[in-house]
Protein backbone atom coordinates (compact mmCIF):
# COMPACT_ATOMS: atom_id res chain seq x y z
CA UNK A 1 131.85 115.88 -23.37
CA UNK A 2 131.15 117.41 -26.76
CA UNK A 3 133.46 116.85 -29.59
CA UNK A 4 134.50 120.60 -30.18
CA UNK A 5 134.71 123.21 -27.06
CA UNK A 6 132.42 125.57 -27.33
CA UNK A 7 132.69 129.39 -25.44
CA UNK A 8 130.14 132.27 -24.30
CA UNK A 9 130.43 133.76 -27.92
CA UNK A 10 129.25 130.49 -29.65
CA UNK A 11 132.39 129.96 -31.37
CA UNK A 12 133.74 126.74 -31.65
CA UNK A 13 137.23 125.32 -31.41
CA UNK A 14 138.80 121.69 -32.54
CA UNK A 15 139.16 119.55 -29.39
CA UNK A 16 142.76 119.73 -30.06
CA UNK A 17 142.66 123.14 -28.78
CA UNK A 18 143.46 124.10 -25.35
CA UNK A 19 145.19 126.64 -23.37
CA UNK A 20 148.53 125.03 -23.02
CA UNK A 21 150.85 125.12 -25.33
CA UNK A 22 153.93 122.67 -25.54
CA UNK A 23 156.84 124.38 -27.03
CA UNK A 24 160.04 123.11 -28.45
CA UNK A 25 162.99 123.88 -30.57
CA UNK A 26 163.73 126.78 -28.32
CA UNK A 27 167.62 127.98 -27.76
CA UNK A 28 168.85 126.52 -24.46
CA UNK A 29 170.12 129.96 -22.60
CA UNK A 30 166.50 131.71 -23.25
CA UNK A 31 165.40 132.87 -19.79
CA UNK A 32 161.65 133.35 -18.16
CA UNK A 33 161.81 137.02 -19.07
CA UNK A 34 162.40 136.03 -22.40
CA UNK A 35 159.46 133.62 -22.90
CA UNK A 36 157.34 136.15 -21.50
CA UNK A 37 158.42 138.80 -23.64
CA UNK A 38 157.82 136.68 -26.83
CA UNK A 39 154.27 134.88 -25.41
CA UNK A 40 153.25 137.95 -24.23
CA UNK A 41 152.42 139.77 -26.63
CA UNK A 42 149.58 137.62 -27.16
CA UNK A 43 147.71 137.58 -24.10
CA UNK A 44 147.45 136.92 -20.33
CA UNK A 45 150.35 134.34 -19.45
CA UNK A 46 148.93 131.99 -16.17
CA UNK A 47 152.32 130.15 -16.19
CA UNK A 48 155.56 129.88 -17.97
CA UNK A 49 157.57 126.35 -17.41
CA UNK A 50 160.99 125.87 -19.25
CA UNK A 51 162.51 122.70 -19.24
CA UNK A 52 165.64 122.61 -17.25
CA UNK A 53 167.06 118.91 -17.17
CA UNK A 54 168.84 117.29 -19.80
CA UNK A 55 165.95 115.10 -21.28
CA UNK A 56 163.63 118.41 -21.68
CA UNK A 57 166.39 121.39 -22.02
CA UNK A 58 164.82 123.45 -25.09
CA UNK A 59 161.25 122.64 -24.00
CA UNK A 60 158.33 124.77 -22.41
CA UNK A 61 154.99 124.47 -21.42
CA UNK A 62 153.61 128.08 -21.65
CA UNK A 63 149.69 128.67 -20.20
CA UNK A 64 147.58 130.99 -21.16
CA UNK A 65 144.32 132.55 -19.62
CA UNK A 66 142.11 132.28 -22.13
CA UNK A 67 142.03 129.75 -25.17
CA UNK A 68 141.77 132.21 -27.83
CA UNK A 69 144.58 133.90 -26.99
CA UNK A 70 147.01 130.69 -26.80
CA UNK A 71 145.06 129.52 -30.37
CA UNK A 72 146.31 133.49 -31.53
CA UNK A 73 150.05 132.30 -29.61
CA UNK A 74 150.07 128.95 -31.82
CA UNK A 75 149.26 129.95 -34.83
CA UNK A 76 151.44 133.55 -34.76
CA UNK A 77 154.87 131.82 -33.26
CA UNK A 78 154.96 128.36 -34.94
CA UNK A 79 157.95 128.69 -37.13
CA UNK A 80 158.68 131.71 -35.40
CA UNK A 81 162.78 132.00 -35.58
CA UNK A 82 164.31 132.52 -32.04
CA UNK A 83 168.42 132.69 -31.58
CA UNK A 84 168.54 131.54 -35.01
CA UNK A 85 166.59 128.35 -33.92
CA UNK A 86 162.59 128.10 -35.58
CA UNK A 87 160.27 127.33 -32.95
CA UNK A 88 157.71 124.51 -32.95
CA UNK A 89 154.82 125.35 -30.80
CA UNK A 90 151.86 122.67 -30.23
CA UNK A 91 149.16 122.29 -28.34
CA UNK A 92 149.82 119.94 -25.04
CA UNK A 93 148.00 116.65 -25.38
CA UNK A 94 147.89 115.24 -22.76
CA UNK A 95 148.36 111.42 -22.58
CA UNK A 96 145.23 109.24 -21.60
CA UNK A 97 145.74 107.10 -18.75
CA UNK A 98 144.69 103.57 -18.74
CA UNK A 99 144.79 103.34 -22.90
């Protein structure tokens, strides 16, 4: 696997970069409806996961279509203020098994 991702217009992205984004600081009452209203706005939303028991309350996982469009998401609504809480979005990593 290459180092950076590359796409059909030749651009390429840090292999940090994926479609899922990991979100947290969020206010504990925000609903589905809400997320979508606020990730939304920058693209195609596959999926939408908020974190509902105690350990991950305040958490989401929010999955986007297409990778430019969750890079656009990342970059817009980190530090983005929410409920009077500043959210911290990030791109999932996910954890290497066997290392």
């Amino acid at each position: 696997m290459n180092a950076m991702q590359h796409t059909a217009t030749g651009m390429r992205l840090p292999p940090v970069v994926n479609r899922i984004l990991f979100v947290k600081s969020l206010p504990y009452k925000i609903s589905a409806e809400d997320m979508y209203d606020i990730f939304g706005k920058y693209g195609a939303i596959r999926q939408i996961r908020l974190g509902t028991s105690n350990t991950t309350r305040g958490t989401a996982y929010v999955v986007y279509e297409d990778i430019f469009e969750a890079k656009n998401a990342c970059e817009s609504l980190n530090g983005f203020q929410v409920a009077g809480r500043y959210l911290i979005v990030l791109y999932h990593q996910p954890k290497k098994l066997g290392k």
